[in-house]
PDB file of N, CA and C in Angstrom:
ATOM      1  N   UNK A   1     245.903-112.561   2.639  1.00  0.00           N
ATOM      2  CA  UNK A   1     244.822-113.450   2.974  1.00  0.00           C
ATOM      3  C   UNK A   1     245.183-114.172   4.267  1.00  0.00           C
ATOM      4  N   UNK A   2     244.467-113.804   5.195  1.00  0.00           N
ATOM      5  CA  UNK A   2     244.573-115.153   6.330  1.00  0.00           C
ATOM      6  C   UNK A   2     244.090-116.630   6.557  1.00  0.00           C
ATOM      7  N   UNK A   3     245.052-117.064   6.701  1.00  0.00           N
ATOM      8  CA  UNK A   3     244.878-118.864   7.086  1.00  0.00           C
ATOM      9  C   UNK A   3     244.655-119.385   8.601  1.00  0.00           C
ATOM     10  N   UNK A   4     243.078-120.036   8.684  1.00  0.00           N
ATOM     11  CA  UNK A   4     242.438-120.429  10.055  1.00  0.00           C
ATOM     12  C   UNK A   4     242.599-121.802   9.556  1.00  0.00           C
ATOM     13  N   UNK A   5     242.978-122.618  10.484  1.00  0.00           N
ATOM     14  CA  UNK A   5     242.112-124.286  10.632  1.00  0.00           C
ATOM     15  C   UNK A   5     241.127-124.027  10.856  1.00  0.00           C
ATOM     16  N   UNK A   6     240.665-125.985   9.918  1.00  0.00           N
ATOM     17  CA  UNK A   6     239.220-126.341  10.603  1.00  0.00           C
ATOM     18  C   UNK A   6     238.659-125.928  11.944  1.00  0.00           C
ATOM     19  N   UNK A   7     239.584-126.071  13.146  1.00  0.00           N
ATOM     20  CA  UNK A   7     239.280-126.209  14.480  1.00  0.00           C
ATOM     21  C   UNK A   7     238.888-124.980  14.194  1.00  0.00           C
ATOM     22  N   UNK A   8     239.583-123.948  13.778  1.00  0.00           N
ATOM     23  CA  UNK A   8     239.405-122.435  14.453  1.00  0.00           C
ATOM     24  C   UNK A   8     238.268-121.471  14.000  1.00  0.00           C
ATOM     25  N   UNK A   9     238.413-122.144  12.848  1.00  0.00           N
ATOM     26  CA  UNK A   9     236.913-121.708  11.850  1.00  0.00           C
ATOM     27  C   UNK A   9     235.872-121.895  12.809  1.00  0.00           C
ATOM     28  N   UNK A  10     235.756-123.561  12.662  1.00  0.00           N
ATOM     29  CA  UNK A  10     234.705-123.769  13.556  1.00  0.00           C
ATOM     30  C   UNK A  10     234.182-122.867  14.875  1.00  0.00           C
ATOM     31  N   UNK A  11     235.417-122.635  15.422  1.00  0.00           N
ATOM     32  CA  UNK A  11     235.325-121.619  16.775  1.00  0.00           C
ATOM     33  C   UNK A  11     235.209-120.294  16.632  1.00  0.00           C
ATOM     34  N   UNK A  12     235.457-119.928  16.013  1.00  0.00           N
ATOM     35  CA  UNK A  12     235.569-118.515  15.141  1.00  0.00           C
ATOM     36  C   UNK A  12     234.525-118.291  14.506  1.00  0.00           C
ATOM     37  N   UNK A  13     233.580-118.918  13.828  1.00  0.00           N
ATOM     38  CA  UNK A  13     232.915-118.233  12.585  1.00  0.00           C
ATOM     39  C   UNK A  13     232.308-117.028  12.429  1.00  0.00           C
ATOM     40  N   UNK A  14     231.565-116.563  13.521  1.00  0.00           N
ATOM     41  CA  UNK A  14     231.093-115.561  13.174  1.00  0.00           C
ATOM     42  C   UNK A  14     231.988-114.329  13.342  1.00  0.00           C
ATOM     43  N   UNK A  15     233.054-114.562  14.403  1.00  0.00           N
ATOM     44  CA  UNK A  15     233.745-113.817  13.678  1.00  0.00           C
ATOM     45  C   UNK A  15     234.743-113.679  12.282  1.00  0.00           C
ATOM     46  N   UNK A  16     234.827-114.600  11.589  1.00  0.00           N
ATOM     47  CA  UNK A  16     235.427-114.964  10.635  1.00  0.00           C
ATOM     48  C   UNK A  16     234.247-114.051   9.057  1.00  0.00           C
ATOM     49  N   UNK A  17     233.177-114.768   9.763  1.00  0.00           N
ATOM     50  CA  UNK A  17     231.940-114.155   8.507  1.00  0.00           C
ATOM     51  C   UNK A  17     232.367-112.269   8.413  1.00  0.00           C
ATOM     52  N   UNK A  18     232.376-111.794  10.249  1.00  0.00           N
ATOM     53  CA  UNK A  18     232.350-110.426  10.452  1.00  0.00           C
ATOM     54  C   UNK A  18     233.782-109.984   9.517  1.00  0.00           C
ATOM     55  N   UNK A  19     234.638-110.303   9.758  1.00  0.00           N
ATOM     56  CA  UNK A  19     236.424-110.612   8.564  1.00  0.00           C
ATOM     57  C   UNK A  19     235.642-110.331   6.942  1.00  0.00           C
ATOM     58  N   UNK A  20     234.919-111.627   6.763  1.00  0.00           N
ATOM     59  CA  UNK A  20     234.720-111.487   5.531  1.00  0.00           C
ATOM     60  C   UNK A  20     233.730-110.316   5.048  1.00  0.00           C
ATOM     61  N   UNK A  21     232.504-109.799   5.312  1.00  0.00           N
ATOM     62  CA  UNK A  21     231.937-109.103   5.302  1.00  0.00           C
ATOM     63  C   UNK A  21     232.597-107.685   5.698  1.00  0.00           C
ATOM     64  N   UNK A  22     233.899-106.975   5.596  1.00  0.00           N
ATOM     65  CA  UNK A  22     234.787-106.373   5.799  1.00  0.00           C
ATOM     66  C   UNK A  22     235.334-106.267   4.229  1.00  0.00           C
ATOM     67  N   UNK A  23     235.637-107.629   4.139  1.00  0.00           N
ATOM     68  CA  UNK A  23     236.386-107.055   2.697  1.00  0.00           C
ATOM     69  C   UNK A  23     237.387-108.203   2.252  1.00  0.00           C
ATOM     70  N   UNK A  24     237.420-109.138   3.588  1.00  0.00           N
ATOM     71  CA  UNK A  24     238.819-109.871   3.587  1.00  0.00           C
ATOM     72  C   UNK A  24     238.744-111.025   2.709  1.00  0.00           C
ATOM     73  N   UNK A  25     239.733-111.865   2.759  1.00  0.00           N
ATOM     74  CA  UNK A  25     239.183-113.329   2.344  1.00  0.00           C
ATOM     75  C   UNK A  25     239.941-114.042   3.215  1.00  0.00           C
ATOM     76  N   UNK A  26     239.572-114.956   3.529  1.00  0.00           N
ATOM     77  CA  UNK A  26     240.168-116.366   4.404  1.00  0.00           C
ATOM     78  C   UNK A  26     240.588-117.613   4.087  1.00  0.00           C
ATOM     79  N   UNK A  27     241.219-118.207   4.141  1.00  0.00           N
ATOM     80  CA  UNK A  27     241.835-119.490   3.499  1.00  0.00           C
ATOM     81  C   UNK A  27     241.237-120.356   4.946  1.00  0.00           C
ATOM     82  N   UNK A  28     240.943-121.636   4.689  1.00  0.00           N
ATOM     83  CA  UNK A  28     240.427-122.672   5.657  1.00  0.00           C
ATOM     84  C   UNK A  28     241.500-123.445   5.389  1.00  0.00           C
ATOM     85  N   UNK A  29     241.719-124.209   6.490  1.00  0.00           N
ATOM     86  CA  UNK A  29     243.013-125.143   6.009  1.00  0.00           C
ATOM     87  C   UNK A  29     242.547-126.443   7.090  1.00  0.00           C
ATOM     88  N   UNK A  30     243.220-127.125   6.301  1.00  0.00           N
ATOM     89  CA  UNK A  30     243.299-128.669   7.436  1.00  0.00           C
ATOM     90  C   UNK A  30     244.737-129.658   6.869  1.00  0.00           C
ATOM     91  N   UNK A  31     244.995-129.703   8.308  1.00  0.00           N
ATOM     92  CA  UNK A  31     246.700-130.319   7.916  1.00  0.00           C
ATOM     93  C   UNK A  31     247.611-129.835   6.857  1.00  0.00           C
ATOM     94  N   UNK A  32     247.238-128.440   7.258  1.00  0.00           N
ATOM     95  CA  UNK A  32     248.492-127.105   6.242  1.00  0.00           C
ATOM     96  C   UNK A  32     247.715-127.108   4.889  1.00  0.00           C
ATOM     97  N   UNK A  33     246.792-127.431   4.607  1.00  0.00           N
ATOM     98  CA  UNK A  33     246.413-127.611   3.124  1.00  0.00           C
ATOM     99  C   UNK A  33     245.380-126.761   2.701  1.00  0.00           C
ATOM    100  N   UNK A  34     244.993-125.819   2.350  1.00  0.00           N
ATOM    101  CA  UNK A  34     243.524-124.989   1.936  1.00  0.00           C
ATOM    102  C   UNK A  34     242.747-126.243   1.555  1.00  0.00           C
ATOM    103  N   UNK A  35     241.804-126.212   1.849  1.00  0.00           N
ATOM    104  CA  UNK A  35     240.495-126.869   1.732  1.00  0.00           C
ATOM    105  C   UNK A  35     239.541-125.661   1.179  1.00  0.00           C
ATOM    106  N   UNK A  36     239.384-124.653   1.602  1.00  0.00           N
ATOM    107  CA  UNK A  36     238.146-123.783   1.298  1.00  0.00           C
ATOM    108  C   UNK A  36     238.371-122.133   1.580  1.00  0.00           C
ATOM    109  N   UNK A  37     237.834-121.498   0.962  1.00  0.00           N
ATOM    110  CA  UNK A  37     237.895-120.257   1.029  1.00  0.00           C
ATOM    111  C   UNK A  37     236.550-119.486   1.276  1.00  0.00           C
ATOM    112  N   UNK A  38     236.590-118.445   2.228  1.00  0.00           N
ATOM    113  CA  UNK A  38     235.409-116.946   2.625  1.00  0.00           C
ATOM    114  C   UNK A  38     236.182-116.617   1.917  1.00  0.00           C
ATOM    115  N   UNK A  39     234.698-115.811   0.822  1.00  0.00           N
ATOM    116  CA  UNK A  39     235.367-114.531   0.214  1.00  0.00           C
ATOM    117  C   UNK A  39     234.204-113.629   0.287  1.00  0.00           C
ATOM    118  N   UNK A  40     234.332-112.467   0.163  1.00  0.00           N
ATOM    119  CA  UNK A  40     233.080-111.380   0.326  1.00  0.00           C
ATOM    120  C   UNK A  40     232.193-111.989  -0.938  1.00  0.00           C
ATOM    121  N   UNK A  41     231.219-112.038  -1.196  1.00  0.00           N
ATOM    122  CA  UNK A  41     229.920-112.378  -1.765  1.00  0.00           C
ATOM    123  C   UNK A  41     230.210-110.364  -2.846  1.00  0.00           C
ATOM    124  N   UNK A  42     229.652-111.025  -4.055  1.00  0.00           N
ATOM    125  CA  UNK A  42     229.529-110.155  -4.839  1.00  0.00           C
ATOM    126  C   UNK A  42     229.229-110.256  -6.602  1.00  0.00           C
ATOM    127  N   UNK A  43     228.496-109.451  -6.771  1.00  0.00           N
ATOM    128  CA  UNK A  43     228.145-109.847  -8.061  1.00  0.00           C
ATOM    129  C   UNK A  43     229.139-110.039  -9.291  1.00  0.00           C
ATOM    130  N   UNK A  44     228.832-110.885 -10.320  1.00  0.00           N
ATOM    131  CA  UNK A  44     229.532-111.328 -11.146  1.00  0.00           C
ATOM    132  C   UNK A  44     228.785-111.659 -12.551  1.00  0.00           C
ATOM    133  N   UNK A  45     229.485-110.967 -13.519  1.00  0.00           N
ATOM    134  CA  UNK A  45     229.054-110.791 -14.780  1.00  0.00           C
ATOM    135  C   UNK A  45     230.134-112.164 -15.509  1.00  0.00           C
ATOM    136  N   UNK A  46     229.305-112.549 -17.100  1.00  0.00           N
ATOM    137  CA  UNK A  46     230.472-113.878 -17.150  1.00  0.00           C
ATOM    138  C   UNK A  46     231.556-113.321 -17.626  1.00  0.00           C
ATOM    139  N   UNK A  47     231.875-112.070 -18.449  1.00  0.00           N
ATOM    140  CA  UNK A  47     232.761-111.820 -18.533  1.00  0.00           C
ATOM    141  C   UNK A  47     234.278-112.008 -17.387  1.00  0.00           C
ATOM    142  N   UNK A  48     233.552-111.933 -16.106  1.00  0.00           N
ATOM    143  CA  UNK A  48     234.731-112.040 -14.790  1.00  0.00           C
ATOM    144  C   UNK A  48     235.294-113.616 -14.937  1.00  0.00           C
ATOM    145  N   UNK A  49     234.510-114.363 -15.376  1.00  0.00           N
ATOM    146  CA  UNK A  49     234.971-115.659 -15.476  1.00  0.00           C
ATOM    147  C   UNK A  49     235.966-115.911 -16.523  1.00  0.00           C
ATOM    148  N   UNK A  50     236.324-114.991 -17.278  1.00  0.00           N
ATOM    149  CA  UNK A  50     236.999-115.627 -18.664  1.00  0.00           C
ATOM    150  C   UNK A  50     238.130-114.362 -18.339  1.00  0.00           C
ATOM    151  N   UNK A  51     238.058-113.014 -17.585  1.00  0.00           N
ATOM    152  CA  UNK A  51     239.165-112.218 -17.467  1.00  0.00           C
ATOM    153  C   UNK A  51     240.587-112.591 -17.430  1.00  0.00           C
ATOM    154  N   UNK A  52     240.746-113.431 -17.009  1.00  0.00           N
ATOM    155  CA  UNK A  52     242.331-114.112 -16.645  1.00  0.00           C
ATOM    156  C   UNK A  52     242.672-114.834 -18.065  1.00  0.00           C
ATOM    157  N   UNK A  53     241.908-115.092 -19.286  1.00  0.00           N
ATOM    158  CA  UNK A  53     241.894-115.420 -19.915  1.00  0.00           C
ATOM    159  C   UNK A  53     242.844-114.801 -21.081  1.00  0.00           C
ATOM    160  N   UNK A  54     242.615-113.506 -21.151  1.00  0.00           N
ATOM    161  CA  UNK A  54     242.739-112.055 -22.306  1.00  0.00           C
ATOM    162  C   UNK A  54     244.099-111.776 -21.460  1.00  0.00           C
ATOM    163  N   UNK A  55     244.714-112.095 -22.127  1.00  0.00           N
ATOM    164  CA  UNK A  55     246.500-111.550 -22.143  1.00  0.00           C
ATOM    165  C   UNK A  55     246.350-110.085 -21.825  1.00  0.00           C
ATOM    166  N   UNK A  56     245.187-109.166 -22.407  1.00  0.00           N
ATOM    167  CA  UNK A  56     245.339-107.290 -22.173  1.00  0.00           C
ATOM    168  C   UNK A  56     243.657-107.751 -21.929  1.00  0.00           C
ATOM    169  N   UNK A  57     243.203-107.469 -21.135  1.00  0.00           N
ATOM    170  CA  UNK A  57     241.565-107.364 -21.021  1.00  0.00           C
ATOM    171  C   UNK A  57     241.106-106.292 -21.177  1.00  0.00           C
ATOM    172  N   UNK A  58     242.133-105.000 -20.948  1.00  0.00           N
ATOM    173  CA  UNK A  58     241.763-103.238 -20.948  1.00  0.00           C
ATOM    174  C   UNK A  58     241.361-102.902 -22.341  1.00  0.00           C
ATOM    175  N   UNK A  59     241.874-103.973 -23.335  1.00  0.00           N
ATOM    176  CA  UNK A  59     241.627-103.787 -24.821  1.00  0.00           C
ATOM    177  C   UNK A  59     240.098-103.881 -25.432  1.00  0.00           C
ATOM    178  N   UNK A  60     239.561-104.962 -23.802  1.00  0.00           N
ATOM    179  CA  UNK A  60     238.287-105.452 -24.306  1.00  0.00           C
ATOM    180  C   UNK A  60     237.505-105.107 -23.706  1.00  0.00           C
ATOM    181  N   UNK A  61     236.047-104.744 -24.278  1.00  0.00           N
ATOM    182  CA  UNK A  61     235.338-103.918 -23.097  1.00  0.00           C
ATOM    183  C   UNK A  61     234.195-105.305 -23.183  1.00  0.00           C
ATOM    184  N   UNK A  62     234.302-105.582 -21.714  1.00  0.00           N
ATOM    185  CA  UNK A  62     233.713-106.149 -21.120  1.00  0.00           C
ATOM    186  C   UNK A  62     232.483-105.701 -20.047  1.00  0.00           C
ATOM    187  N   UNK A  63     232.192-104.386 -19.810  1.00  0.00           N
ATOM    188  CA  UNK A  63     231.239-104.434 -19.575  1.00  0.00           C
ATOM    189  C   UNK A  63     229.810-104.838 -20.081  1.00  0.00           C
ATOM    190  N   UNK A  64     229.015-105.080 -19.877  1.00  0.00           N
ATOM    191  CA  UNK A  64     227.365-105.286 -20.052  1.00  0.00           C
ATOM    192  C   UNK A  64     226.826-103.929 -21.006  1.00  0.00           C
ATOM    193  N   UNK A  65     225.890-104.105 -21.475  1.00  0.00           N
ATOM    194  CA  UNK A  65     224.953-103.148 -22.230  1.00  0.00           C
ATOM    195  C   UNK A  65     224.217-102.697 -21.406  1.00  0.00           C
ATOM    196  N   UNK A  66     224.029-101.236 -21.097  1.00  0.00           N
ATOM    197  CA  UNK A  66     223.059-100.548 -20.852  1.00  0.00           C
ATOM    198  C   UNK A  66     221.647-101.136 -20.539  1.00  0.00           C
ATOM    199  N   UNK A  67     220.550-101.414 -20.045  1.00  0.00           N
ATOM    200  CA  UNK A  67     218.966-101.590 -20.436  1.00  0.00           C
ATOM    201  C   UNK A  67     218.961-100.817 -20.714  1.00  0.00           C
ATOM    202  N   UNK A  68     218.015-101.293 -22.171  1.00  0.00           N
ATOM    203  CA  UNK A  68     217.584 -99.861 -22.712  1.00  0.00           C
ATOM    204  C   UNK A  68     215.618-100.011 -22.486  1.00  0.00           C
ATOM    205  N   UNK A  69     215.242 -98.807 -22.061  1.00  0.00           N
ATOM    206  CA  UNK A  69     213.756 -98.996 -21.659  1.00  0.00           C
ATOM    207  C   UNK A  69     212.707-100.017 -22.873  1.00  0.00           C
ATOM    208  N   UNK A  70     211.663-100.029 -21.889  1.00  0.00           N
ATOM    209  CA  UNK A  70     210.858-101.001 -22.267  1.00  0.00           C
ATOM    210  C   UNK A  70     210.084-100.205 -23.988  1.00  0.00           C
ATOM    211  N   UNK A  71     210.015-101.068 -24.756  1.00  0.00           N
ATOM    212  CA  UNK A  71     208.983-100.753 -25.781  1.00  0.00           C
ATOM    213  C   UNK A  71     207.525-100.455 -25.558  1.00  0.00           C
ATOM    214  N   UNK A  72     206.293 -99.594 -26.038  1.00  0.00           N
ATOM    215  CA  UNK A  72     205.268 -99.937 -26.214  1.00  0.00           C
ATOM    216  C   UNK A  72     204.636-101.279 -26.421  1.00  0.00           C
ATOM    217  N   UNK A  73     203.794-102.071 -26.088  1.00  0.00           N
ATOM    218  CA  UNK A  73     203.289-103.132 -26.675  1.00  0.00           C
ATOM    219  C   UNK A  73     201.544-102.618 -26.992  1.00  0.00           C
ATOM    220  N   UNK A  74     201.836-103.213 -28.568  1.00  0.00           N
ATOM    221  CA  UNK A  74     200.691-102.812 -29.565  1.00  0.00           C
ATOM    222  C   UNK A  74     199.404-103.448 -29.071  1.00  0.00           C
ATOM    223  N   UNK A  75     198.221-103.052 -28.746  1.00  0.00           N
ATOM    224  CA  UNK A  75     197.494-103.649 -28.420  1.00  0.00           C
ATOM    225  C   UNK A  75     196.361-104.893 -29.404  1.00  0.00           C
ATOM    226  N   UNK A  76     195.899-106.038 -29.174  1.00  0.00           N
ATOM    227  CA  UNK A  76     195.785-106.879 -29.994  1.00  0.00           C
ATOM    228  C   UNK A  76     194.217-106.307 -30.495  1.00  0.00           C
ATOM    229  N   UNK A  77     194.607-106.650 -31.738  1.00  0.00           N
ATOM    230  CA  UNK A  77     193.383-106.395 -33.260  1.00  0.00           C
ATOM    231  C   UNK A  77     193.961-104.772 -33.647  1.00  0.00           C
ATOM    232  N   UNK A  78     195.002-103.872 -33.596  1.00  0.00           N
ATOM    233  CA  UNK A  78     195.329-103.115 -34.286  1.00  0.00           C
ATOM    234  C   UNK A  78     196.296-103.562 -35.279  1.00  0.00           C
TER     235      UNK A  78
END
């Protein structure tokens, strides 16, 4: 992960966004300290939130269910 200062962020950003939109992530810092992080944007199921959680997570299947297609809807007075 790379570490920019405030200053440089600021001066940087779009190339910093172009970094992140790549793949990277960035640490923001001010007076040596992370303050904030770019990270690529991406979807997230809640299961991702609790992963670090499960000592073996491979045990648990955490993916989502399938959609399964839409039903008929019965029309009204039958």
């Amino acid at each position: 992960m790379k570490n920019v200062s405030v200053v440089e962020a600021k001066s940087n950003f779009s190339a910093l966004l172009a970094e992140v939109e790549a793949g990277n992530e960035i640490a923001v810092t001010r007076h040596g300290r992370v303050v904030a992080r770019l990270v690529p944007d991406r979807l997230r199921v809640a299961a991702d939130a609790f992963r670090d959680f499960w000592p073996d997570s491979a045990e648990i299947d955490l993916l989502p269910p399938a959609d399964l297609p839409s039903e008929p809807v019965a029309e009204l007075g039958e």
